[in-house]
C-alpha atoms as a PDB file:
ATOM      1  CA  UNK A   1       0.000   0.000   0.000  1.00  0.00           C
ATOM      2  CA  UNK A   2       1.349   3.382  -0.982  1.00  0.00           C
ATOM      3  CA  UNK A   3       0.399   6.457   0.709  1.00  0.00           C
ATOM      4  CA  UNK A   4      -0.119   8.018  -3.137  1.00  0.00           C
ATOM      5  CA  UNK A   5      -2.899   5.463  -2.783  1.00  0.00           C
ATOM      6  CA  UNK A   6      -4.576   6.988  -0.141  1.00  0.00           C
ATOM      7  CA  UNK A   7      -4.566  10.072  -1.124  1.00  0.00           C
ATOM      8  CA  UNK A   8      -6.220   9.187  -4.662  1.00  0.00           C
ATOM      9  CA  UNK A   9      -9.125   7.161  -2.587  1.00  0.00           C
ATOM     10  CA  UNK A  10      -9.845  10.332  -0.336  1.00  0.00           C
ATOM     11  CA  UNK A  11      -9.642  12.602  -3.288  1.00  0.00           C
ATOM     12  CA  UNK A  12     -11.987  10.891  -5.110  1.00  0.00           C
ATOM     13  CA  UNK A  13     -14.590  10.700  -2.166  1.00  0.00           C
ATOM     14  CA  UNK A  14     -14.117  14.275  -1.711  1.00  0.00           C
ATOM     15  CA  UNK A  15     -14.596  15.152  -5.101  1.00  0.00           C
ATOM     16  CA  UNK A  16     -17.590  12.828  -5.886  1.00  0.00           C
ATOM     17  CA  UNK A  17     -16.236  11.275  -9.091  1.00  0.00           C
ATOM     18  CA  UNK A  18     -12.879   9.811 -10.757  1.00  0.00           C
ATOM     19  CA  UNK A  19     -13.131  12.528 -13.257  1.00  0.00           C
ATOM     20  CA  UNK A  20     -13.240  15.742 -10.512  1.00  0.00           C
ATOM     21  CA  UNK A  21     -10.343  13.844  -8.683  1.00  0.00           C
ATOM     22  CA  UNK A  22      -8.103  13.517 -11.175  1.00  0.00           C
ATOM     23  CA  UNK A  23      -8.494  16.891 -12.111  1.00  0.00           C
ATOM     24  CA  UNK A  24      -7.990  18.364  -8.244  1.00  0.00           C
ATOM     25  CA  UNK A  25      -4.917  16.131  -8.102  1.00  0.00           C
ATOM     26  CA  UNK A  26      -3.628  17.345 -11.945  1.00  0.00           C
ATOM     27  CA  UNK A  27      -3.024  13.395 -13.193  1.00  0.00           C
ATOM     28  CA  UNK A  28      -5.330  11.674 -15.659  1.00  0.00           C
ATOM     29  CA  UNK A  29      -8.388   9.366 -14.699  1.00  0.00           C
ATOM     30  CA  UNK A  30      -6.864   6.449 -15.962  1.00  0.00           C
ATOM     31  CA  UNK A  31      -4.091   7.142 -14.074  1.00  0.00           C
ATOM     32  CA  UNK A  32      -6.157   7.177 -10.712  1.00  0.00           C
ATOM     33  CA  UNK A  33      -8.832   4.594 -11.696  1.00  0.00           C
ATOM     34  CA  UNK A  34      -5.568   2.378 -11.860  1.00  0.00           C
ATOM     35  CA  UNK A  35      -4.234   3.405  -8.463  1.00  0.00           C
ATOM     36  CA  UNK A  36      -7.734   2.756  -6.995  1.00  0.00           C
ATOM     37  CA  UNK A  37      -7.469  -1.170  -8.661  1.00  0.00           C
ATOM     38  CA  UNK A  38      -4.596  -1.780  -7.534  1.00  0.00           C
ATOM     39  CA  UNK A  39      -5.348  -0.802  -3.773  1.00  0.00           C
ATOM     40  CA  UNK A  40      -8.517  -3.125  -4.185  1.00  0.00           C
ATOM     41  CA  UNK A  41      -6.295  -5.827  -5.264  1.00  0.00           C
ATOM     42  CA  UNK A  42      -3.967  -5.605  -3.017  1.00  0.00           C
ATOM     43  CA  UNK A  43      -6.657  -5.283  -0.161  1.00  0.00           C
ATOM     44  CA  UNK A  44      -8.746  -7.885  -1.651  1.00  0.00           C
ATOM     45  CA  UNK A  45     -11.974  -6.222  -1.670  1.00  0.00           C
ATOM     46  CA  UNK A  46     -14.198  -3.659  -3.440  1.00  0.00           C
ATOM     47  CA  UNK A  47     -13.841  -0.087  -1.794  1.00  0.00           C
ATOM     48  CA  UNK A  48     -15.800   1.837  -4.114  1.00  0.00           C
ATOM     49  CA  UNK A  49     -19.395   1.272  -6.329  1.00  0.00           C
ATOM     50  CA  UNK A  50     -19.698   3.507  -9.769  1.00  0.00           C
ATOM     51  CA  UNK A  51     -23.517   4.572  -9.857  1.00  0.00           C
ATOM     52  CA  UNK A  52     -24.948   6.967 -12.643  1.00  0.00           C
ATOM     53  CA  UNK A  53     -24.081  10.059 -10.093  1.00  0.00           C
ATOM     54  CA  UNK A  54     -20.722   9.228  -8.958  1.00  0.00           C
ATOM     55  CA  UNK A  55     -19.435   7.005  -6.717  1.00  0.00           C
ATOM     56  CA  UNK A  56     -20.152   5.769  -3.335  1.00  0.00           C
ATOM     57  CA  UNK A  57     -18.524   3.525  -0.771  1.00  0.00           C
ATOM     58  CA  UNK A  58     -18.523   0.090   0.076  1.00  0.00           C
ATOM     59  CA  UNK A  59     -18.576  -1.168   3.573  1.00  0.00           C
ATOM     60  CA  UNK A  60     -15.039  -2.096   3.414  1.00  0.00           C
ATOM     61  CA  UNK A  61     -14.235   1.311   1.550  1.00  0.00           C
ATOM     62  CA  UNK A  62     -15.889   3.269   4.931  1.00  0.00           C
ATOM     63  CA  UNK A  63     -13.734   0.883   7.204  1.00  0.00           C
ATOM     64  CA  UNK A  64     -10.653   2.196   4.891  1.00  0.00           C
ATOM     65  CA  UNK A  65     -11.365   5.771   4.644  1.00  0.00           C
ATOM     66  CA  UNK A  66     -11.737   5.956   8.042  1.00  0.00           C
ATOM     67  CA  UNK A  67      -8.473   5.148   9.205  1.00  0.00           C
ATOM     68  CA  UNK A  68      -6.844   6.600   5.950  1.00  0.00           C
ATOM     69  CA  UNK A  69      -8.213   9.994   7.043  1.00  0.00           C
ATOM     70  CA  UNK A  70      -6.110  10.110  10.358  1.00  0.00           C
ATOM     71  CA  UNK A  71      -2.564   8.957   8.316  1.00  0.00           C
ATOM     72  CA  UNK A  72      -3.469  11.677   5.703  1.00  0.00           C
ATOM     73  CA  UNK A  73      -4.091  13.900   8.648  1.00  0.00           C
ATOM     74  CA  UNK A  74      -1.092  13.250  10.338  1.00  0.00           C
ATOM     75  CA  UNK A  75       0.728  13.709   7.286  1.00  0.00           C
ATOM     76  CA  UNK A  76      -0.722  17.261   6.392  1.00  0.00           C
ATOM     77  CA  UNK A  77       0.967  17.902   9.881  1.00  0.00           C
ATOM     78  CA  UNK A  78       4.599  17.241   8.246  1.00  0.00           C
ATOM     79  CA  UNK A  79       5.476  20.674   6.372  1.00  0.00           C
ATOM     80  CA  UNK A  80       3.970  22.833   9.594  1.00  0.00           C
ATOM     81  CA  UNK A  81       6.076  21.001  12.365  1.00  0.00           C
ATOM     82  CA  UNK A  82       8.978  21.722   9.591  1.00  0.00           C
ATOM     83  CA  UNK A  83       8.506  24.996   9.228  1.00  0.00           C
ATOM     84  CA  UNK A  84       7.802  25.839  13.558  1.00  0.00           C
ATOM     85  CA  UNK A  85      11.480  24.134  13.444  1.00  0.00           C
ATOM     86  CA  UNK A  86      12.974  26.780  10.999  1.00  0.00           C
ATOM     87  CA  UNK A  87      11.024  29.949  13.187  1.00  0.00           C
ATOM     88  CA  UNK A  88       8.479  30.310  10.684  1.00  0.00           C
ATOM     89  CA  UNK A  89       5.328  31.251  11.105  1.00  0.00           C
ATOM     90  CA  UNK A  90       2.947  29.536   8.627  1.00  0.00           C
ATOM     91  CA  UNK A  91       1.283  26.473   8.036  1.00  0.00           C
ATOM     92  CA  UNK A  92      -2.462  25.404   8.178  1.00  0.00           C
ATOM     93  CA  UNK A  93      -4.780  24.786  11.676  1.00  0.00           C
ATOM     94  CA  UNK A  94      -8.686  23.558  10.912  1.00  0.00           C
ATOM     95  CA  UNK A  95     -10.843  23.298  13.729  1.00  0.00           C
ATOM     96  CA  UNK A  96     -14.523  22.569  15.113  1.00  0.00           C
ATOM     97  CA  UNK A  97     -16.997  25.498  17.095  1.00  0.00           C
ATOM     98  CA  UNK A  98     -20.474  24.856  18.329  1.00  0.00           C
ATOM     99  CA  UNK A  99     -22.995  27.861  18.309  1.00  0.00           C
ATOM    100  CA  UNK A 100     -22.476  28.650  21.831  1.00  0.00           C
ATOM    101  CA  UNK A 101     -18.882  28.905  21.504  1.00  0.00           C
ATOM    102  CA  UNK A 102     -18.720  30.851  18.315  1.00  0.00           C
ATOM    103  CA  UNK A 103     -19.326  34.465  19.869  1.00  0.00           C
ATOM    104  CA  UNK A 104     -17.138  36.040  21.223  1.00  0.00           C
ATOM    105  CA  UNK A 105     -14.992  33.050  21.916  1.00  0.00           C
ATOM    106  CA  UNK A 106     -13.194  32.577  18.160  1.00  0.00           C
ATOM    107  CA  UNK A 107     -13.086  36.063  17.041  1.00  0.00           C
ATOM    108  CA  UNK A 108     -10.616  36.581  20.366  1.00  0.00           C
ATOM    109  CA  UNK A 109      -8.588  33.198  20.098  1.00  0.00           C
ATOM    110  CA  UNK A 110      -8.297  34.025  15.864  1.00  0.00           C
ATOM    111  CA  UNK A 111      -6.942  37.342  16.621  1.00  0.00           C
ATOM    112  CA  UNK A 112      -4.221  36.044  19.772  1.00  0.00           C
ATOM    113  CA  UNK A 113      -3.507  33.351  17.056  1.00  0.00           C
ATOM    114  CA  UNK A 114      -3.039  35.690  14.052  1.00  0.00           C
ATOM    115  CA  UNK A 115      -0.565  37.774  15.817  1.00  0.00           C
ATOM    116  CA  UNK A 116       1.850  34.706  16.452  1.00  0.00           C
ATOM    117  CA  UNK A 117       0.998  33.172  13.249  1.00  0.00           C
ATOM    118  CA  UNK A 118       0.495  35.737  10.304  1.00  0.00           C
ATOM    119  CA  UNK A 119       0.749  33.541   7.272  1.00  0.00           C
ATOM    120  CA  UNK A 120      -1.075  30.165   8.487  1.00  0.00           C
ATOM    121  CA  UNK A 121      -4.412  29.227   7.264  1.00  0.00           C
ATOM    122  CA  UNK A 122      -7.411  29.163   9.009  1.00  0.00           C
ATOM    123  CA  UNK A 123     -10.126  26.943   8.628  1.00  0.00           C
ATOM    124  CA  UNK A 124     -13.192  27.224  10.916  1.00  0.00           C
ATOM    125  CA  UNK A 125     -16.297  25.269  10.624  1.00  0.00           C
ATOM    126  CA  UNK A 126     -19.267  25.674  12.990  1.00  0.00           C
ATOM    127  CA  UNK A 127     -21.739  23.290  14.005  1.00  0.00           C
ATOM    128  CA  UNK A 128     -23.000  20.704  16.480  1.00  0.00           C
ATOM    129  CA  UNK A 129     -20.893  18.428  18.582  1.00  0.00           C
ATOM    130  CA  UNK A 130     -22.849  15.167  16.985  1.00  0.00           C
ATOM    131  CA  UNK A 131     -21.122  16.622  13.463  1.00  0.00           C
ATOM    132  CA  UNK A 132     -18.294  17.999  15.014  1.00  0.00           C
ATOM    133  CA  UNK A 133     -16.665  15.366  17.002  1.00  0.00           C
ATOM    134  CA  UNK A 134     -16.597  12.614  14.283  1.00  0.00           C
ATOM    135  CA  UNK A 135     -14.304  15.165  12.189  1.00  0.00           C
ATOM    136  CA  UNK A 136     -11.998  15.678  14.889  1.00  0.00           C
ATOM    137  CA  UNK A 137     -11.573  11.416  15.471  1.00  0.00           C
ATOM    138  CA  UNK A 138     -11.293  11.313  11.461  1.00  0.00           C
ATOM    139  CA  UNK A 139      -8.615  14.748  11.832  1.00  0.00           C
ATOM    140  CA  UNK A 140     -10.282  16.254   9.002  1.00  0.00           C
ATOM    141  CA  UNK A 141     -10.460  19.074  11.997  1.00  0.00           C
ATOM    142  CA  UNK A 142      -7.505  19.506  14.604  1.00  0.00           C
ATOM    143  CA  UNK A 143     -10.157  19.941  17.329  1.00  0.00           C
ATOM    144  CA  UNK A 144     -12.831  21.287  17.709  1.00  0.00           C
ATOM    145  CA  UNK A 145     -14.658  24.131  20.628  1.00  0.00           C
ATOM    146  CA  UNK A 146     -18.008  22.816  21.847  1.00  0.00           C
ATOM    147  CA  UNK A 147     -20.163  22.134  25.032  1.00  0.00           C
ATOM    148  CA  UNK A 148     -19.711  18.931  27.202  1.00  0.00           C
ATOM    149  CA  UNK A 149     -23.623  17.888  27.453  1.00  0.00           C
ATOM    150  CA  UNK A 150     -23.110  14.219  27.601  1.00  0.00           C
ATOM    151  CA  UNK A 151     -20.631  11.045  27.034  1.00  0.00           C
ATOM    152  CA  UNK A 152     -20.742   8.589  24.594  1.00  0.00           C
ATOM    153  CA  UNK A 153     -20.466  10.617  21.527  1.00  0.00           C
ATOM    154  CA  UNK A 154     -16.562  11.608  22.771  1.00  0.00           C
ATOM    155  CA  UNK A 155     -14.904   8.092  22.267  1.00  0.00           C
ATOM    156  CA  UNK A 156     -11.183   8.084  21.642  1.00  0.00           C
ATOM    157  CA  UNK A 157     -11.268  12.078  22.239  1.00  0.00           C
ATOM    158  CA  UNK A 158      -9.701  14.041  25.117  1.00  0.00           C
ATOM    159  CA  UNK A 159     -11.737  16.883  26.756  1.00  0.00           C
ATOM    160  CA  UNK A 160      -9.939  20.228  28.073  1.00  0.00           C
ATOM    161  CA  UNK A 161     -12.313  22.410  29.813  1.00  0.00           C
ATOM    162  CA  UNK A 162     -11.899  26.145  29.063  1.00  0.00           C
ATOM    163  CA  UNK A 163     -14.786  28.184  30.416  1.00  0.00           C
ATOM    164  CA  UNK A 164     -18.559  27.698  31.707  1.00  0.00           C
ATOM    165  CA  UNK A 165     -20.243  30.124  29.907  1.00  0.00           C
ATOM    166  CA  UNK A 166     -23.217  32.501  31.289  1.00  0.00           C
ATOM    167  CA  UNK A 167     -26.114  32.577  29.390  1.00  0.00           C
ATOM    168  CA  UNK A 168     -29.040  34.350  30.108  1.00  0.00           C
ATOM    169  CA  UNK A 169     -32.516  34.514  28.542  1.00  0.00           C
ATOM    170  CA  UNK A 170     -33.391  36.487  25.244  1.00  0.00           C
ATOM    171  CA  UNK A 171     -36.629  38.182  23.452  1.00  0.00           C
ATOM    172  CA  UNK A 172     -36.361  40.658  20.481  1.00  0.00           C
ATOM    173  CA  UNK A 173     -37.042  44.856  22.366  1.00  0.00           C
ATOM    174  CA  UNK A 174     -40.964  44.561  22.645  1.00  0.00           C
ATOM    175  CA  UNK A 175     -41.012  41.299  23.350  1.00  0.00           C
ATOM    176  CA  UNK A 176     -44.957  40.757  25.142  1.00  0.00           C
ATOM    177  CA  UNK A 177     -43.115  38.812  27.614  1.00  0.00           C
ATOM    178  CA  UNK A 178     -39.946  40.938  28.078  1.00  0.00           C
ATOM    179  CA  UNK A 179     -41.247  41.921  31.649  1.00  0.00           C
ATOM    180  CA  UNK A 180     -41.132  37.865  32.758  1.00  0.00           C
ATOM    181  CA  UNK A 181     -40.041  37.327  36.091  1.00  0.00           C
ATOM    182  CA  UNK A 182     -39.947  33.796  36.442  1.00  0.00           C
ATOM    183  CA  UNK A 183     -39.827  30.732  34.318  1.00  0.00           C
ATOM    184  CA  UNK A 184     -42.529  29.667  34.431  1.00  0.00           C
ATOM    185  CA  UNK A 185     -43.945  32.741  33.322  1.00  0.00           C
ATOM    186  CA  UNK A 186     -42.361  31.593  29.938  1.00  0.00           C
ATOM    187  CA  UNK A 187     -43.099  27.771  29.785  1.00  0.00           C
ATOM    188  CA  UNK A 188     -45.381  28.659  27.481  1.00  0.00           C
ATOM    189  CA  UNK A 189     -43.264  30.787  25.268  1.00  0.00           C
ATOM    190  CA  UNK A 190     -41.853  28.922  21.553  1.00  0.00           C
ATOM    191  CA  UNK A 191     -37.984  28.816  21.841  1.00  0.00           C
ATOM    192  CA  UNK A 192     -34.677  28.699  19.903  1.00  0.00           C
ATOM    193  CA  UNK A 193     -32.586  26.183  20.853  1.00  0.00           C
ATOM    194  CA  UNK A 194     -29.051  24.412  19.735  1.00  0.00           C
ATOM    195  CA  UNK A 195     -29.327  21.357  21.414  1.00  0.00           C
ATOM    196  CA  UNK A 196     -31.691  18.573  20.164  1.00  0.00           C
ATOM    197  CA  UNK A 197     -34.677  18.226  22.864  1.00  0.00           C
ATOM    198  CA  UNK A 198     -33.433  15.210  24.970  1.00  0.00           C
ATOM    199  CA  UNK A 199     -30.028  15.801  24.457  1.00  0.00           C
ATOM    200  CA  UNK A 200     -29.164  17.639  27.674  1.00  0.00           C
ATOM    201  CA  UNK A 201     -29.242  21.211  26.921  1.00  0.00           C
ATOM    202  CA  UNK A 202     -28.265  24.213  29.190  1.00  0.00           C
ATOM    203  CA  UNK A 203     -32.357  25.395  28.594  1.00  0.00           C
ATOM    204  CA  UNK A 204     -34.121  21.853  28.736  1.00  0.00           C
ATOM    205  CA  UNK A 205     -32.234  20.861  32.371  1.00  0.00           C
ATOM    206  CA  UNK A 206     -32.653  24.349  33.794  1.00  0.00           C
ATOM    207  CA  UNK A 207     -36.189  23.549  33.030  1.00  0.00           C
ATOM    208  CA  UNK A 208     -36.356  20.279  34.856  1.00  0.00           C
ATOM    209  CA  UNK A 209     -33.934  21.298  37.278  1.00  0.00           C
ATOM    210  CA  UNK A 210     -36.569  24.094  38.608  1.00  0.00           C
ATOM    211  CA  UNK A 211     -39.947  21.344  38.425  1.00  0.00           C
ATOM    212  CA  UNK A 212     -41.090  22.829  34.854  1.00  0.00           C
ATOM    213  CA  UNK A 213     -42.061  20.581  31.663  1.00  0.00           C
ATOM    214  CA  UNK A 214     -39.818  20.810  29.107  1.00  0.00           C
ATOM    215  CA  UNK A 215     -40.029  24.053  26.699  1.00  0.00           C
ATOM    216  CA  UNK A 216     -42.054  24.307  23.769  1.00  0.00           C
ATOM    217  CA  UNK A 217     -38.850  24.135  21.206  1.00  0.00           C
ATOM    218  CA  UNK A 218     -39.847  25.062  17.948  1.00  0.00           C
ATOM    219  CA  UNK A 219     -36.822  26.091  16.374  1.00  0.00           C
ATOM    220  CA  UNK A 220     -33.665  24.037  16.264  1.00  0.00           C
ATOM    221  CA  UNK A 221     -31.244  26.085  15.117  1.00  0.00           C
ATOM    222  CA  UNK A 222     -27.074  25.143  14.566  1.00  0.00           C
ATOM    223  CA  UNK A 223     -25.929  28.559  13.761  1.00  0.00           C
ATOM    224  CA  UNK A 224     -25.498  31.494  16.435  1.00  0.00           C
ATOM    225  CA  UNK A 225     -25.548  33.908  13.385  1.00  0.00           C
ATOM    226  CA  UNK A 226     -28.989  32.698  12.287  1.00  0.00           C
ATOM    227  CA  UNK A 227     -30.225  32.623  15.370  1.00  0.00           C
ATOM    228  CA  UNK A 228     -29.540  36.310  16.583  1.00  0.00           C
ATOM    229  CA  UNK A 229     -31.120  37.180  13.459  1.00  0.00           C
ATOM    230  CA  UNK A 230     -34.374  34.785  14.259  1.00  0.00           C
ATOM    231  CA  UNK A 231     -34.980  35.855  17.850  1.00  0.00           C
ATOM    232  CA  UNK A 232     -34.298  39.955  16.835  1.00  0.00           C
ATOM    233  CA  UNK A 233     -37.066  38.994  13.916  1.00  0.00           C
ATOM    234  CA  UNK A 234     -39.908  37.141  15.854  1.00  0.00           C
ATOM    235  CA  UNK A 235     -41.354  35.746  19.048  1.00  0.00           C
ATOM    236  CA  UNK A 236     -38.855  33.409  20.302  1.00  0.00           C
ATOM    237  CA  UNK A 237     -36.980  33.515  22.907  1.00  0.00           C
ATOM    238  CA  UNK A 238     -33.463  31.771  23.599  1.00  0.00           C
ATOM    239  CA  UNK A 239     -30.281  31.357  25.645  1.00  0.00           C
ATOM    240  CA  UNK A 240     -27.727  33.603  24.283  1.00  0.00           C
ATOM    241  CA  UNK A 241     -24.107  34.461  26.102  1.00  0.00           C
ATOM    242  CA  UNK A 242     -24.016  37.481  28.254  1.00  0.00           C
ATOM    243  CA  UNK A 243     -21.294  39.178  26.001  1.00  0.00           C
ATOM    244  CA  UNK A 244     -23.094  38.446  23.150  1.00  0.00           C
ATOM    245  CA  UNK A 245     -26.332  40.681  24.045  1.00  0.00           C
ATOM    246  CA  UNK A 246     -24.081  43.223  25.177  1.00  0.00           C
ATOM    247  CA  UNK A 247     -22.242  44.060  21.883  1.00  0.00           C
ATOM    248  CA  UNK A 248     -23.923  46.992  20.682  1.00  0.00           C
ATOM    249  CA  UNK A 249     -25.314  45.850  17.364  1.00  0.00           C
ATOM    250  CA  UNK A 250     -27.072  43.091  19.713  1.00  0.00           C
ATOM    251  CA  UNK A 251     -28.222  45.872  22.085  1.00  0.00           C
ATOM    252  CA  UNK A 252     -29.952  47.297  19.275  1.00  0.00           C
ATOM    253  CA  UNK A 253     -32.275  44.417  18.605  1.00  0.00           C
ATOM    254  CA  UNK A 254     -32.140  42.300  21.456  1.00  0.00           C
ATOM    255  CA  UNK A 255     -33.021  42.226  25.596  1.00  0.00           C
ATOM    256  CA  UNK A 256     -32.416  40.531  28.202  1.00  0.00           C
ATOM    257  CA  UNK A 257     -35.423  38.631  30.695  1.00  0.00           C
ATOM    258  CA  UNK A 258     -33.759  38.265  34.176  1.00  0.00           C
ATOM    259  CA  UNK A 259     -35.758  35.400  35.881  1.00  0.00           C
ATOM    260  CA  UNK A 260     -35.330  34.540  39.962  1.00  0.00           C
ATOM    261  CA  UNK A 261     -34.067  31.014  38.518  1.00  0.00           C
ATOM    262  CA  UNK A 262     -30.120  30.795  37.527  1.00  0.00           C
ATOM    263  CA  UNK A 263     -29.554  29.935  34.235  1.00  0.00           C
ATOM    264  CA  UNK A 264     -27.213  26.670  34.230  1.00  0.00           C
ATOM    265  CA  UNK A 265     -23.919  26.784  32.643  1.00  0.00           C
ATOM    266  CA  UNK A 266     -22.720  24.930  29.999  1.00  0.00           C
ATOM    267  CA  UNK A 267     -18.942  23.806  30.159  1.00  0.00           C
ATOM    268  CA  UNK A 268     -17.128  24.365  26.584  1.00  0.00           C
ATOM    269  CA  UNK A 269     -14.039  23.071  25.952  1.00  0.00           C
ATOM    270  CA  UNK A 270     -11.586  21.481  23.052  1.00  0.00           C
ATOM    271  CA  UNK A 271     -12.005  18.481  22.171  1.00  0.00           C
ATOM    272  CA  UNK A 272      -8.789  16.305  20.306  1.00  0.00           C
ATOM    273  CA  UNK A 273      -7.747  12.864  19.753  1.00  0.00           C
ATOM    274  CA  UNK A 274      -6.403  10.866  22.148  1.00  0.00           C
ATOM    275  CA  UNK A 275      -2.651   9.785  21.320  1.00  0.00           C
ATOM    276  CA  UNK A 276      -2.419  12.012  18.348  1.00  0.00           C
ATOM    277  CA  UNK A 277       0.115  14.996  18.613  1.00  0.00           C
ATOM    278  CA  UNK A 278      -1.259  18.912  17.503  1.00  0.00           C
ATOM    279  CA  UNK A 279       0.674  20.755  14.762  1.00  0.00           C
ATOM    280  CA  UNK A 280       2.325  23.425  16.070  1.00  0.00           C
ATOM    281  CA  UNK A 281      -0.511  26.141  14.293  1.00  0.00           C
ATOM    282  CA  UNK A 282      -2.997  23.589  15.752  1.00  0.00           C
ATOM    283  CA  UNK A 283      -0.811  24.237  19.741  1.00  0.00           C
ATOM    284  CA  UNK A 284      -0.780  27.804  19.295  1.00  0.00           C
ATOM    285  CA  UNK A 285      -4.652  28.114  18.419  1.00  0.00           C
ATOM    286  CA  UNK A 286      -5.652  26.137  21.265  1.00  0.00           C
ATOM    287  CA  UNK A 287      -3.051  28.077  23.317  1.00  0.00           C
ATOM    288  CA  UNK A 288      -5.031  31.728  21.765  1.00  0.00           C
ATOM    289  CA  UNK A 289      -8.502  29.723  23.301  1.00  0.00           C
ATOM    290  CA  UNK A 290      -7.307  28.826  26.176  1.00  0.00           C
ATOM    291  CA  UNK A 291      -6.124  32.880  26.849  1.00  0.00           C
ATOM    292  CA  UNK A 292      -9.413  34.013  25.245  1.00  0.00           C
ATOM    293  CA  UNK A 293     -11.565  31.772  27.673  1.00  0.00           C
ATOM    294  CA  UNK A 294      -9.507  33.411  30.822  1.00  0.00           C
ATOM    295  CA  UNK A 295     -10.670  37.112  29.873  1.00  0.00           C
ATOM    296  CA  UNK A 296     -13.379  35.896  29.338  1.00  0.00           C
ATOM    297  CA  UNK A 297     -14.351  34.715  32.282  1.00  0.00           C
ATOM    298  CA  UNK A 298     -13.029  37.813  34.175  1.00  0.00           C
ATOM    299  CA  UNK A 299     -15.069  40.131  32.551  1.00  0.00           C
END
């Protein structure tokens, strides 16, 4: 098996077809249809399926991708762990946030990191834990920034705490209920939310936590853009960080609905794989988090 191999397999899943592949990797299709046969030969079994839209993978060609992903992984890792040797400051870091941890969290870390690192690359992709997490064991992400809510999902993964964030309650200025005192007040209210109901969410155990039926969730939302712009727009309320409602453009459109009950906070932290080394762009941005998270939490 030759790691050229590997890399033609991935490409080609990545790309959807033989044709696109070959074309990202600037060699001919015949040249990687041949590379793919001989890695099925050698394996002795069928990794891929040609259907009229592209192709897909076999059983066996998920069982190979999966561990080919972390040696392609570790491999991108070569040329930056060469180039923190020689002083220089480049290379590329790719990592995970969930909604809660996107504001004001990465736009901190980013900047700490950019001022150490001026001519890496940057690759941020937000989203869930549930989509997150599997990226991070596969190290198509160096790690990713989301909120513990419960094990299972975090096997072969390391957890580093970094801050438990405060969230408090949030209606668009006008809000009919803006003047709630209590939560129950607003168990009848429709509500944002990022978790999945069931999935132990900072909202849906406050809830329980204070003797109250679970909230009407209407909206599941994975995106802390979108849902700013859905609660400043409408009648639902959600859990949004402090900081976040007191950035003036937020201000603007947005207040708060202090309750008697506490809020509960949720712990966010980085998630990485167990075993497996950072680059040295992938150290210094969790380094830039782990600095962000402390002012953070002293403001």
């Amino acid at each position: 098996m030759r790691l050229n191999q590997i890399r033609d397999l991935l490409a080609i899943i990545e790309a959807g077809s033989l044709r696109a592949a070959a074309r990202r990797l600037g060699v001919s299709q015949p040249a990687i249809s041949k590379s793919v046969s001989q890695l099925e030969a050698e394996l002795q079994a069928q990794l891929l399926m040609r259907t009229a839209r592209g192709v897909v993978l076999t059983p066996a060609g998920r069982a190979f991708v999966a561990r080919g992903r972390v040696i392609d992984g570790e491999l991108r890792k070569i040329p930056s762990d060469i180039a923190a040797l020689r002083g220089r400051s480049e290379g590329t870091v790719s990592f995970g946030s969930g909604p809660v941890a996107t504001f004001p969290l990465v736009p901190d870390a980013v900047s700490r990191f950019r001022a150490k690192f001026p001519r890496a690359h940057i690759r941020i992709r937000e989203g869930m834990r549930t989509a997150l997490l599997p990226l991070v064991r596969d190290e198509t992400l160096d790690f990713s920034v989301s909120e513990n809510v419960s094990a299972g999902e975090d096997v072969g993964l390391q957890f580093k705490p970094l801050i438990q964030m405060e969230l408090v309650i949030a209606c668009r200025r006008g809000h009919p209920l803006s003047k709630a005192v209590s939560l129950e007040k607003l168990s009848e209210a429709s509500w944002l939310v990022f978790n999945l109901p069931g999935t132990g969410g900072a909202l849906e155990r406050t809830f329980e936590e204070n003797g109250l039926s679970a909230p009407n969730t209407l909206v599941h939302c994975e995106s802390y853009a979108a849902a700013l712009a859905l609660v400043a727009r409408s009648d639902l309320l959600a859990l949004f960080m402090r900081q976040v409602l007191e950035t003036p453009i937020a201000e603007a459109f947005l207040q708060r609905i202090p309750t008697r009950e506490k809020i509960l906070r949720p712990t966010i932290g980085i998630y990485s794989r167990v075993g497996a080394p950072l680059s040295p762009p992938a150290t210094a941005m969790v380094q830039a988090f782990t600095a962000a998270a402390r002012t953070i939490g002293r403001g």
